[in-house]
C-alpha atoms as a PDB file:
ATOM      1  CA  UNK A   1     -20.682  -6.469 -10.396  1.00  0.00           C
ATOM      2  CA  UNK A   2     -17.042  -7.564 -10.101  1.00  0.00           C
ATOM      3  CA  UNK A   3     -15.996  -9.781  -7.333  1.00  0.00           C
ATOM      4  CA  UNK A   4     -12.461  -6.910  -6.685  1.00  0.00           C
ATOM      5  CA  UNK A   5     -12.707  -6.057  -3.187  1.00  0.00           C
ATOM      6  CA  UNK A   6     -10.175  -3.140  -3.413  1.00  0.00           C
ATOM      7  CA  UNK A   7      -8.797  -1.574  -6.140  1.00  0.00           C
ATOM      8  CA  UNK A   8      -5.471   0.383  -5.906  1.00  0.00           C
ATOM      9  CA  UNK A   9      -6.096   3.804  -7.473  1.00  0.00           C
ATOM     10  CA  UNK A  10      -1.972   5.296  -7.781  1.00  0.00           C
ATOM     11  CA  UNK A  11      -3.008   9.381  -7.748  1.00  0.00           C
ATOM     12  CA  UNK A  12       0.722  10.796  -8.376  1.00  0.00           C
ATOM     13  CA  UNK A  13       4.303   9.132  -9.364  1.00  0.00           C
ATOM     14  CA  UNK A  14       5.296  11.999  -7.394  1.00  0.00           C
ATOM     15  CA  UNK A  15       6.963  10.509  -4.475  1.00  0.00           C
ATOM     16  CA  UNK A  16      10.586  11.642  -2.011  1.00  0.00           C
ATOM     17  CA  UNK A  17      11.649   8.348  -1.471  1.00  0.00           C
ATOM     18  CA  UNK A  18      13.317   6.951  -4.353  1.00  0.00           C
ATOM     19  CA  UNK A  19      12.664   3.356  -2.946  1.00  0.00           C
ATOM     20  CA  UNK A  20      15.193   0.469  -5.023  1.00  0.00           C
ATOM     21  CA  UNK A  21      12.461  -2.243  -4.938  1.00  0.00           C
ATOM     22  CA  UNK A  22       9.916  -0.047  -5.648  1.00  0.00           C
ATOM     23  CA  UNK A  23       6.953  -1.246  -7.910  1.00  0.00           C
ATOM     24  CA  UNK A  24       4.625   1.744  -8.495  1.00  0.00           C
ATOM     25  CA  UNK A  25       4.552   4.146 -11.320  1.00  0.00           C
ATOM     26  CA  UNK A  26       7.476   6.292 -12.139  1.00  0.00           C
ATOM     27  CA  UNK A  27       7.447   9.399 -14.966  1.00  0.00           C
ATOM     28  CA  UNK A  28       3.568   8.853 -15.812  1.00  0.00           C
ATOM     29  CA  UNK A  29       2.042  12.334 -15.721  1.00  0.00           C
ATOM     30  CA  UNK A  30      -1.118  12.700 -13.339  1.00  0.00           C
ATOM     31  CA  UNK A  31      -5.112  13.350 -14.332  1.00  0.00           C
ATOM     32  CA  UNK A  32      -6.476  16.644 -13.716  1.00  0.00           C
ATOM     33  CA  UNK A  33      -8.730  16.887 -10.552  1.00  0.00           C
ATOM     34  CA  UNK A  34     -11.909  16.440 -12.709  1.00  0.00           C
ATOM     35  CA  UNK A  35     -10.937  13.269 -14.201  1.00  0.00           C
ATOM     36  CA  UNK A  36      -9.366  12.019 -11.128  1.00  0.00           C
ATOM     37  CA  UNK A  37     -12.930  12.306  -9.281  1.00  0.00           C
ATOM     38  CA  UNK A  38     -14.386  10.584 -12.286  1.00  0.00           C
ATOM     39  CA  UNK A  39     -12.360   7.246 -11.803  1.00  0.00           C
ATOM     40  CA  UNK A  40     -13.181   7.320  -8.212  1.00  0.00           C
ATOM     41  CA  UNK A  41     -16.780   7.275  -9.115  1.00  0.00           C
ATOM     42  CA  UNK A  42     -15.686   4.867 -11.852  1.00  0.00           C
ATOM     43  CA  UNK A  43     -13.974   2.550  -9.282  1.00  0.00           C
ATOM     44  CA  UNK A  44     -17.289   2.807  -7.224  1.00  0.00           C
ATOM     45  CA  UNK A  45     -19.649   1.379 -10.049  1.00  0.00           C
ATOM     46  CA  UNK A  46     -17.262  -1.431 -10.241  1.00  0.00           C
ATOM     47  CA  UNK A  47     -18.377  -2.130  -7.437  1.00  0.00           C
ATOM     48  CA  UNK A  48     -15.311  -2.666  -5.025  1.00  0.00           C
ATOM     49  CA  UNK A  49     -15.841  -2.287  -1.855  1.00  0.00           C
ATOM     50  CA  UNK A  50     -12.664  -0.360  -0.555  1.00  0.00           C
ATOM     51  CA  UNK A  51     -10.161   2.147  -2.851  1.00  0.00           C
ATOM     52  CA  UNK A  52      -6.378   2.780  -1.991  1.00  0.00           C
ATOM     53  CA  UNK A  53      -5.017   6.166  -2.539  1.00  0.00           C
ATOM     54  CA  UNK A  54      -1.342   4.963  -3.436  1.00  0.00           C
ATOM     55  CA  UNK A  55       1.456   6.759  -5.773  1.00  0.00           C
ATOM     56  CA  UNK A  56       4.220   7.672  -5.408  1.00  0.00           C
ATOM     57  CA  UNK A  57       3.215   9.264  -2.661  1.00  0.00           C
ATOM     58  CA  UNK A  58      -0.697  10.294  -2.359  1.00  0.00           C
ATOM     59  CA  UNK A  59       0.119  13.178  -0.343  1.00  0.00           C
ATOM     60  CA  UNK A  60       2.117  14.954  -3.002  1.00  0.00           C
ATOM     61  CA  UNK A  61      -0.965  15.591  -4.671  1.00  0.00           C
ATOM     62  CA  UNK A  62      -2.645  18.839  -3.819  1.00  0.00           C
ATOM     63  CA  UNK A  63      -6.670  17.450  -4.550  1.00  0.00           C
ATOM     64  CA  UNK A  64      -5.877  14.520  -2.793  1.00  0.00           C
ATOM     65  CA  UNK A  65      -8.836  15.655   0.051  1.00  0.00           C
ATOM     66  CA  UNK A  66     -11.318  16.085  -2.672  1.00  0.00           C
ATOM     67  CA  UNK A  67     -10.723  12.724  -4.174  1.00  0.00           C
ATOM     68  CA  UNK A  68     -10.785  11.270  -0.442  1.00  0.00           C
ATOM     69  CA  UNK A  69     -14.466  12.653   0.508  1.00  0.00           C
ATOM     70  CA  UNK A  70     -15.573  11.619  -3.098  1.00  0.00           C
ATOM     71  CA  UNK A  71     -14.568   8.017  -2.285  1.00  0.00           C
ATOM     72  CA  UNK A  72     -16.767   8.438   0.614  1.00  0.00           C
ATOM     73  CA  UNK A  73     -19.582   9.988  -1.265  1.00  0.00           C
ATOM     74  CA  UNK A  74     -19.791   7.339  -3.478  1.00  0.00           C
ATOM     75  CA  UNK A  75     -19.806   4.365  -0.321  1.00  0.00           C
ATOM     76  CA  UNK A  76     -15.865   3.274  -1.048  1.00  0.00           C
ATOM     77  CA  UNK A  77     -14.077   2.568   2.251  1.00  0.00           C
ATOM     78  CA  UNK A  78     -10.784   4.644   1.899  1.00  0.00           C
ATOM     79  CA  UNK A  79      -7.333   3.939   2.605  1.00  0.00           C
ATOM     80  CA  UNK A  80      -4.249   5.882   2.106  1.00  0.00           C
ATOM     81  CA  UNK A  81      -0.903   4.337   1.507  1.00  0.00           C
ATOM     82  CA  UNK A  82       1.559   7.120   2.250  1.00  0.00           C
ATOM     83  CA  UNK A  83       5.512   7.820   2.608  1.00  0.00           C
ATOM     84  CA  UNK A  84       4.498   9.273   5.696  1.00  0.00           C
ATOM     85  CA  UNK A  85       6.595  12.322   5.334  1.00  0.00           C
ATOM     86  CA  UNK A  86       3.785  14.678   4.668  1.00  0.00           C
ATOM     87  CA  UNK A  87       1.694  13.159   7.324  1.00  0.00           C
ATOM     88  CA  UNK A  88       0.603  16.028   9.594  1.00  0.00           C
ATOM     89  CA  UNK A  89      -1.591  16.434  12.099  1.00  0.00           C
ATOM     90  CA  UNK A  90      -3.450  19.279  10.106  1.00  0.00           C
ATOM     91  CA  UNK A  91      -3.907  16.559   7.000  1.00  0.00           C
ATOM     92  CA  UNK A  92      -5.565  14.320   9.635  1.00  0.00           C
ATOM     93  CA  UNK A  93      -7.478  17.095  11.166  1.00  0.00           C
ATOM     94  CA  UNK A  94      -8.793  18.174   8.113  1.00  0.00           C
ATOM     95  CA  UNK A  95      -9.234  14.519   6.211  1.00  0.00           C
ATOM     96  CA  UNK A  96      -9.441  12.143   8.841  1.00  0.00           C
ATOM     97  CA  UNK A  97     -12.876  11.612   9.359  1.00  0.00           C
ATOM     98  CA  UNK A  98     -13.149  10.284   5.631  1.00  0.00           C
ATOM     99  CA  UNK A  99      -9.981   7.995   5.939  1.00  0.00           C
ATOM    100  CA  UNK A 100     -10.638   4.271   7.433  1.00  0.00           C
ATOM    101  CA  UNK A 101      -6.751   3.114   7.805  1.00  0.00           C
ATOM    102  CA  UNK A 102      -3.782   4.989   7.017  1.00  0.00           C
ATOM    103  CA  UNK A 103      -0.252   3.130   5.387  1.00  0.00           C
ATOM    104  CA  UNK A 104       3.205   3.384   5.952  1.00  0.00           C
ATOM    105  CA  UNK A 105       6.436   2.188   5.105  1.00  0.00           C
ATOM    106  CA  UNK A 106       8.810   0.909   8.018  1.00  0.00           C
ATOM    107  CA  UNK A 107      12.117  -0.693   6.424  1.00  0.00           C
ATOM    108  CA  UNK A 108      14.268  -0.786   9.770  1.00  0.00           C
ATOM    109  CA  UNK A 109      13.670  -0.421  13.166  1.00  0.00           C
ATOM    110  CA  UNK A 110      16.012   2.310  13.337  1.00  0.00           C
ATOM    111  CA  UNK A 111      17.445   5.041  11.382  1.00  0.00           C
ATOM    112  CA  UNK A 112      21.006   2.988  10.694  1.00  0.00           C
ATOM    113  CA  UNK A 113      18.710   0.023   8.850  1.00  0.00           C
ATOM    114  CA  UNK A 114      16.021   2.295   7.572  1.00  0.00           C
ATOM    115  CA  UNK A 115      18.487   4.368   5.326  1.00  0.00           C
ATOM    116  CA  UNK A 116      19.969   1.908   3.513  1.00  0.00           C
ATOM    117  CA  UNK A 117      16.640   1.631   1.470  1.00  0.00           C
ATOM    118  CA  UNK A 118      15.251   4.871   2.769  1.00  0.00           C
ATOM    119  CA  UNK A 119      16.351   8.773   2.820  1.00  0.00           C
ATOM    120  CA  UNK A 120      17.665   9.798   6.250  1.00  0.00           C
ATOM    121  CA  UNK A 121      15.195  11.145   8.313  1.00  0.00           C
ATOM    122  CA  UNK A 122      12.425   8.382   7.345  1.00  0.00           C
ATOM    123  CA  UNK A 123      12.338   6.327  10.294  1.00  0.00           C
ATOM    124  CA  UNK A 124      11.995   9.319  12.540  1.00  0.00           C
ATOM    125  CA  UNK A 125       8.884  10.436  10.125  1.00  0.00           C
ATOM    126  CA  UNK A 126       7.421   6.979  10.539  1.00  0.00           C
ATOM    127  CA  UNK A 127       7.595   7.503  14.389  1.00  0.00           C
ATOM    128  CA  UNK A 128       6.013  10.867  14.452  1.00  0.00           C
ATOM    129  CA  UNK A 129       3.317   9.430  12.018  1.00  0.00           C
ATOM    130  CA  UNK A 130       2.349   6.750  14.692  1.00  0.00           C
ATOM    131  CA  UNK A 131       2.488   9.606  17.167  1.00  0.00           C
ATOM    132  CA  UNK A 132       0.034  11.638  15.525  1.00  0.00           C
ATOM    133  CA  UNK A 133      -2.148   8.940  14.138  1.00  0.00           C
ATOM    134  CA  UNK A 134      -2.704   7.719  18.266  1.00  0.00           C
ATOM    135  CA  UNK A 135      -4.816  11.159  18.154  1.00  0.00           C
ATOM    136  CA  UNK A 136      -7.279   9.861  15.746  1.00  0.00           C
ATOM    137  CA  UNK A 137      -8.392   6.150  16.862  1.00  0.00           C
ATOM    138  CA  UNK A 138     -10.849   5.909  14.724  1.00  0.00           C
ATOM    139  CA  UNK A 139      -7.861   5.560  11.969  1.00  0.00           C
ATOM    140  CA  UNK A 140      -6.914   1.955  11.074  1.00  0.00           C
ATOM    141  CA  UNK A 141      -3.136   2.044  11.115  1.00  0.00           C
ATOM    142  CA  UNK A 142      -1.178  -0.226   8.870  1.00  0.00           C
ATOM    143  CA  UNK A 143       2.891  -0.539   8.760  1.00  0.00           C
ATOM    144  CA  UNK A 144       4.549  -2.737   5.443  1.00  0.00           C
ATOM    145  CA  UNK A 145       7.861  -3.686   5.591  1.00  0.00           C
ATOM    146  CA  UNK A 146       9.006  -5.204   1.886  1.00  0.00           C
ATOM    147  CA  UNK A 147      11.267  -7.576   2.868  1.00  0.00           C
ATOM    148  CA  UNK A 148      15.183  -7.177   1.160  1.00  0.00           C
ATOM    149  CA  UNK A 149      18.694  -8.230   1.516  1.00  0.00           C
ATOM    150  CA  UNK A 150      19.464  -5.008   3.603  1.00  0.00           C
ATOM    151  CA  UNK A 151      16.931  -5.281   6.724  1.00  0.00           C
ATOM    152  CA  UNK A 152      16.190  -9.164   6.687  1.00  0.00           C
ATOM    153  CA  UNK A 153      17.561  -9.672   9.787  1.00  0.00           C
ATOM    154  CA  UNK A 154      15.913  -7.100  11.514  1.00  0.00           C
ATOM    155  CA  UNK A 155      12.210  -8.051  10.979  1.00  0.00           C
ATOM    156  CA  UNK A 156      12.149  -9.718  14.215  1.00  0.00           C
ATOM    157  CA  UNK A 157      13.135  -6.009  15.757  1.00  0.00           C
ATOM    158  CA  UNK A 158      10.709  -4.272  13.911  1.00  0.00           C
ATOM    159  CA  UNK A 159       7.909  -6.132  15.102  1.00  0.00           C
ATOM    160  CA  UNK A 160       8.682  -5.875  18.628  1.00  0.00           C
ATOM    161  CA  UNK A 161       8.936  -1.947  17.709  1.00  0.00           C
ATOM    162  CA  UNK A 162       5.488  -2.310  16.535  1.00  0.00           C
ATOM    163  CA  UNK A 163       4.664  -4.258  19.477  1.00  0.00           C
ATOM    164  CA  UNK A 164       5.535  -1.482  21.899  1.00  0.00           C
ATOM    165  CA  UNK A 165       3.968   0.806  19.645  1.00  0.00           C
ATOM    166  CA  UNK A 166       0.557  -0.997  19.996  1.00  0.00           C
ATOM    167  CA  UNK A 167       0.580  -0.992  23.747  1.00  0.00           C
ATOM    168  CA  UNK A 168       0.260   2.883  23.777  1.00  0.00           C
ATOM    169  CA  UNK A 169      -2.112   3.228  20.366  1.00  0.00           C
ATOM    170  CA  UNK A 170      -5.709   3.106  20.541  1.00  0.00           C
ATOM    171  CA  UNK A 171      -5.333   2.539  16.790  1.00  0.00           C
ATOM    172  CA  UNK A 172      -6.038  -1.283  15.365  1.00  0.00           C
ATOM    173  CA  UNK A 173      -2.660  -1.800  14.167  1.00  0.00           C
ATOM    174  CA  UNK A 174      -2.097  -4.398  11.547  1.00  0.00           C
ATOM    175  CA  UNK A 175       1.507  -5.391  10.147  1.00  0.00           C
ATOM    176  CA  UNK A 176       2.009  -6.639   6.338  1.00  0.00           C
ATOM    177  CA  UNK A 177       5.260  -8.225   5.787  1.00  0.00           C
ATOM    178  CA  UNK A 178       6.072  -8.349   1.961  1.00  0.00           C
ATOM    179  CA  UNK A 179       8.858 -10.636   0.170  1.00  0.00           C
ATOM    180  CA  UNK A 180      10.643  -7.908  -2.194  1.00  0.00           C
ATOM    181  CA  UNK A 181       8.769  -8.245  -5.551  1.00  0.00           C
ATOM    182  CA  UNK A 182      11.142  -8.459  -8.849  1.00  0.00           C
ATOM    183  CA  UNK A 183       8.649  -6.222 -10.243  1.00  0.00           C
ATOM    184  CA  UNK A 184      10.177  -2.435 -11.054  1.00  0.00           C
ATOM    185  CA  UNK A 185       9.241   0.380 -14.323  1.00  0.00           C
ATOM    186  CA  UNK A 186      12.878   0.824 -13.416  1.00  0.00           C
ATOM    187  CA  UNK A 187      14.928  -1.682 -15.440  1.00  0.00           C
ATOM    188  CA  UNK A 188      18.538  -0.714 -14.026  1.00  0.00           C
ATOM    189  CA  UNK A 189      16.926  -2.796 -10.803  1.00  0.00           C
ATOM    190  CA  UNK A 190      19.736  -5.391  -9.167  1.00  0.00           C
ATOM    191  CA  UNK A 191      17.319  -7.674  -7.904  1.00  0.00           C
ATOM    192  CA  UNK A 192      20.127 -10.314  -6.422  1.00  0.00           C
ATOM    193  CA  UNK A 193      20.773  -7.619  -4.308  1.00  0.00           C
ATOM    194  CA  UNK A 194      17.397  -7.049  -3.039  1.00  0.00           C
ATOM    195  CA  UNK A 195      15.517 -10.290  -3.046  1.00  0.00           C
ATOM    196  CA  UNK A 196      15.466 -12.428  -0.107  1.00  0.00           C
ATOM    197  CA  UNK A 197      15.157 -16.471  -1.358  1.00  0.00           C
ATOM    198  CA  UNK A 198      11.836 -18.378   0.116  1.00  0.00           C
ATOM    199  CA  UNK A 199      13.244 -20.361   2.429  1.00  0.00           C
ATOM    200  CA  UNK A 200      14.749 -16.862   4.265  1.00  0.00           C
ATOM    201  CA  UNK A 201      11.317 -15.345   4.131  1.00  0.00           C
ATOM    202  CA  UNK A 202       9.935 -18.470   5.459  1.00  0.00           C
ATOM    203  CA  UNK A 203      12.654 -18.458   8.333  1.00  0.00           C
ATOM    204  CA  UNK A 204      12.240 -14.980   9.718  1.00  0.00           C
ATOM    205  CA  UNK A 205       8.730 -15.539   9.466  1.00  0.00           C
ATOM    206  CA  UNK A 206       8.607 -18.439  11.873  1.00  0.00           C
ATOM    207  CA  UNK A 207      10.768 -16.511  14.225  1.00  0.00           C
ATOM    208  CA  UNK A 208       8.590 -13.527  14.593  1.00  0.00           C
ATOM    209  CA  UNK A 209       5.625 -15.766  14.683  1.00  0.00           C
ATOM    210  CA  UNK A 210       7.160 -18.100  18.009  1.00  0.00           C
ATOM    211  CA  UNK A 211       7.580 -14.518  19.515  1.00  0.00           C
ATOM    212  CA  UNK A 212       3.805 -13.742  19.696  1.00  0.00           C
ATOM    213  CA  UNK A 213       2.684 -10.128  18.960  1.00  0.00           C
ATOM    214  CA  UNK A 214      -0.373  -8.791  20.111  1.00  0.00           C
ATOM    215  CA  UNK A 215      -1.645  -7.323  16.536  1.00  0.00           C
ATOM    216  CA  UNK A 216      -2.576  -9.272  13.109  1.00  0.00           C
ATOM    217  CA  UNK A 217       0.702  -9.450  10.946  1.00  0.00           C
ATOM    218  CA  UNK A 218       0.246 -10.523   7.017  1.00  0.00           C
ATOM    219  CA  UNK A 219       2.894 -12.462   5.109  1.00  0.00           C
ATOM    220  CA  UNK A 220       2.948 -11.743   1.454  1.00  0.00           C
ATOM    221  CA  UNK A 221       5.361 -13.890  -0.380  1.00  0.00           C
ATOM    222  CA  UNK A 222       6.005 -13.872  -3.432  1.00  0.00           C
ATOM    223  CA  UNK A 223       3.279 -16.420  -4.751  1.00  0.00           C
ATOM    224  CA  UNK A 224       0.736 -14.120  -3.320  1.00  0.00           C
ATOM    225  CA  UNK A 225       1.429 -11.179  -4.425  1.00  0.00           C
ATOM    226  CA  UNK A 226       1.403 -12.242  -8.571  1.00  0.00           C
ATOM    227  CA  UNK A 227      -1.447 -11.412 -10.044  1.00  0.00           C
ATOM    228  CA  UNK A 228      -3.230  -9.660  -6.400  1.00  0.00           C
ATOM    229  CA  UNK A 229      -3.490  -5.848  -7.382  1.00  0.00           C
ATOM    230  CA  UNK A 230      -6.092  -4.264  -9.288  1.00  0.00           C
ATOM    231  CA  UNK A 231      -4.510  -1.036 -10.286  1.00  0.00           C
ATOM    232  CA  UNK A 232      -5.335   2.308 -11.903  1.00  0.00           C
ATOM    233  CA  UNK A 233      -2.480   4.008 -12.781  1.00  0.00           C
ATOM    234  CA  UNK A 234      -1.711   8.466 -12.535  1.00  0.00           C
ATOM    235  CA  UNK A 235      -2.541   8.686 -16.583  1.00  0.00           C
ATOM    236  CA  UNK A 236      -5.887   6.546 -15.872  1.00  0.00           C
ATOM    237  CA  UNK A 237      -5.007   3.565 -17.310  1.00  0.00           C
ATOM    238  CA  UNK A 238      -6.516   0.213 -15.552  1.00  0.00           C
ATOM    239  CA  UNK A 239      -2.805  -1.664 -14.881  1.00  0.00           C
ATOM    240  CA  UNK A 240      -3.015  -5.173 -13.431  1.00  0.00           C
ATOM    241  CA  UNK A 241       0.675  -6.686 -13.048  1.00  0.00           C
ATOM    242  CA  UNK A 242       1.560 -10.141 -13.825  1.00  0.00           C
ATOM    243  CA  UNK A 243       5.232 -11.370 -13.114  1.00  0.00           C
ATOM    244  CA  UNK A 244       7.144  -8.885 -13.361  1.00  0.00           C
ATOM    245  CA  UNK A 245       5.277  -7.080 -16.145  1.00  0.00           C
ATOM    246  CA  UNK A 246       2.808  -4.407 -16.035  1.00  0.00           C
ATOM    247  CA  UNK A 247       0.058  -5.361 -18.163  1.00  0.00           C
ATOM    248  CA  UNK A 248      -1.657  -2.021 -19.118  1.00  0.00           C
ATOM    249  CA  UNK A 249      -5.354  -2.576 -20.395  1.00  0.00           C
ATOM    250  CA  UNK A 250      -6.368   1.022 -21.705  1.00  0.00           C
ATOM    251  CA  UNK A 251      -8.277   4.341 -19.682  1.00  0.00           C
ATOM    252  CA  UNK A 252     -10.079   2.838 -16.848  1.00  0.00           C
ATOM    253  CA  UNK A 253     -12.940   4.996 -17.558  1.00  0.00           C
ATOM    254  CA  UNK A 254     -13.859   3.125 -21.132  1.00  0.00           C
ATOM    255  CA  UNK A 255     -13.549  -0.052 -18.982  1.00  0.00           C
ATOM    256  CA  UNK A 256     -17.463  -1.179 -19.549  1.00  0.00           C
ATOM    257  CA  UNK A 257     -17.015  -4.577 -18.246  1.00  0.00           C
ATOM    258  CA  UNK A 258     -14.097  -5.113 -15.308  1.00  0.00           C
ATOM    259  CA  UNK A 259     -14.353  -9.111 -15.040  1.00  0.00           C
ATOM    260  CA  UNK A 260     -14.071  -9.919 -18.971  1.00  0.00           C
ATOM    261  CA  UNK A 261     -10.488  -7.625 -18.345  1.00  0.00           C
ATOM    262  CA  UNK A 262      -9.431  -9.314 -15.826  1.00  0.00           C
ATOM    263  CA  UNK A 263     -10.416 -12.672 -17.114  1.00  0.00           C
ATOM    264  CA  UNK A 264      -8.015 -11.883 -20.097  1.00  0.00           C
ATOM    265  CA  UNK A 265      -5.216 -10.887 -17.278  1.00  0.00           C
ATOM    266  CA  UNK A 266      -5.712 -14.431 -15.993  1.00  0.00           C
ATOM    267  CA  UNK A 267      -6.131 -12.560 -12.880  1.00  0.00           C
ATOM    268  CA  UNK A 268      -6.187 -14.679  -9.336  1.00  0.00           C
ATOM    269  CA  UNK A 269     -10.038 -13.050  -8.182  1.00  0.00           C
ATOM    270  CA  UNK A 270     -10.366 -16.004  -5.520  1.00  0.00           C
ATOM    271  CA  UNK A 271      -6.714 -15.021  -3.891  1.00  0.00           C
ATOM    272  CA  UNK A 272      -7.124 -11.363  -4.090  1.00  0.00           C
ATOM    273  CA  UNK A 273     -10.952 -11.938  -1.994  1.00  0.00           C
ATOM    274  CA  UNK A 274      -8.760 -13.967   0.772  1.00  0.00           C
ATOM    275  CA  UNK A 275      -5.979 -11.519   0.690  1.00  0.00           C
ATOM    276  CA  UNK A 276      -9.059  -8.584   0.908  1.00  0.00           C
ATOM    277  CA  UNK A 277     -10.404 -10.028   4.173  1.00  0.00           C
ATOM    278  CA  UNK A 278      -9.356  -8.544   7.709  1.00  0.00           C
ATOM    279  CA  UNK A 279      -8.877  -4.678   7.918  1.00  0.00           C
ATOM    280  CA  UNK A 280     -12.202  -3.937   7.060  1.00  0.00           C
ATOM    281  CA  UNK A 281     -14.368  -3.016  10.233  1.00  0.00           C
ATOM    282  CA  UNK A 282     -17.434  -3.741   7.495  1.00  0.00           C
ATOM    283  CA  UNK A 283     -15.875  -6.969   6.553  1.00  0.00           C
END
């Protein structure tokens, strides 16, 4: 049995946000349902403990329900990492009760810094999201921000945003801050245009931090997140980036032995455990 905690399943490629740091998988075609439910089960007799339903965007995928009570079925906690755009209050009606915390993007604390990075209309789809996850408190609730050149100075705003937003939600609310990743399928990427240096993550990170904030915020730099992410990507392959390369290491589903693979990725198992530790109400 491995030691992965959670293993980042991406369902779709499908996605509307057409996100300029974004690392997930772009143009791979998508399993059909049956296979799809397969690597769930797959993931399951790795024996991780948790499964995130990523893309793209997970919601673009109509069988994403049945692959969301499977990971149930088979004892994986389940988290969905979503655009938030399709986020209704029917999908949570319908799915909640299988879903243990829910993802979304935030890059601005209003529209004006949002859409630089962001179609328009995204930060007002982020703040009906939080609306309409308040309903279901039994929902973990997690906002990301990746951290760029175009909203660095405004991650001191966004957390007070969250901050109000956690007075009024009976949701645990957790905030991951991540240093843009040079890390892209897309290789027409300007990174000096995105990427934030150390030092200027390390800076707004002390300022939010003397502010105080009543919820649990996570800062990934970019030391940890090399070499964090188990990954299976739409096609099924078992992906586990390094750098900025995505190592792919053939269908997940021949995969007999998951710790030889990722002792040949020179994978970081004792970072990703620490990294794995907090949202988990099992943990």
């Amino acid at each position: 049995m491995t030691d992965v905690v959670t293993i980042d399943y991406h369902v779709t490629s499908e996605c509307s946000q057409e996100c300029p740091y974004c690392w997930g998988p772009q143009g791979i075609d998508a399993v059909d349902t049956g296979t799809a439910l397969a690597i769930v089960s797959k993931i399951a007799s790795f024996g991780a403990r948790r499964i995130v339903f990523t893309g793209g965007d997970p919601l673009q995928r109509p069988d994403i329900g049945l692959l969301i009570r499977r990971a149930r079925a088979v004892g994986l906690e389940v988290a969905v990492s979503t655009t938030g755009d399709l986020l209704t209050a029917e999908f949570l009606a319908e799915h909640g009760a299988w879903i243990d915390l829910i993802s979304l993007p935030l890059d601005g604390a209003c529209e004006e810094v949002s859409v630089r990075t962001k179609e328009a209309g995204h930060f007002e789809a982020i703040m009906r999201a939080l609306h309409q996850l308040s309903r279901f408190p039994e929902i973990d609730v997690k906002v990301a921000t990746p951290v760029t050149r175009h909203n660095l100075a405004d991650v001191p705003t966004i957390a007070e945003l969250l901050a109000d937003k956690s007075a009024t939600m009976p949701n645990r609310l957790f905030y991951n801050v991540f240093q843009a990743f040079p890390r892209s399928m897309d290789d027409d990427v300007v990174w000096d245009e995105l990427v934030v240096s150390d030092g200027e993550f390390a800076a707004v990170r002390a300022e939010v931090e003397a502010a105080g904030h009543p919820y649990r915020i996570n800062w990934l730099g970019h030391e940890t997140l090399d070499r964090l992410y188990v990954m299976v990507f739409p096609d099924g392959s078992l992906t586990i980036p390094s750098g900025p390369a995505f190592a792919r290491y053939g269908p997940v589903l021949a995969v007999d032995d998951l710790d030889e693979v990722l002792q040949r990725a020179r994978f970081d198992t004792a970072k990703h455990v620490r990294h794995s530790k907090g949202w988990s109400r099992n943990a």
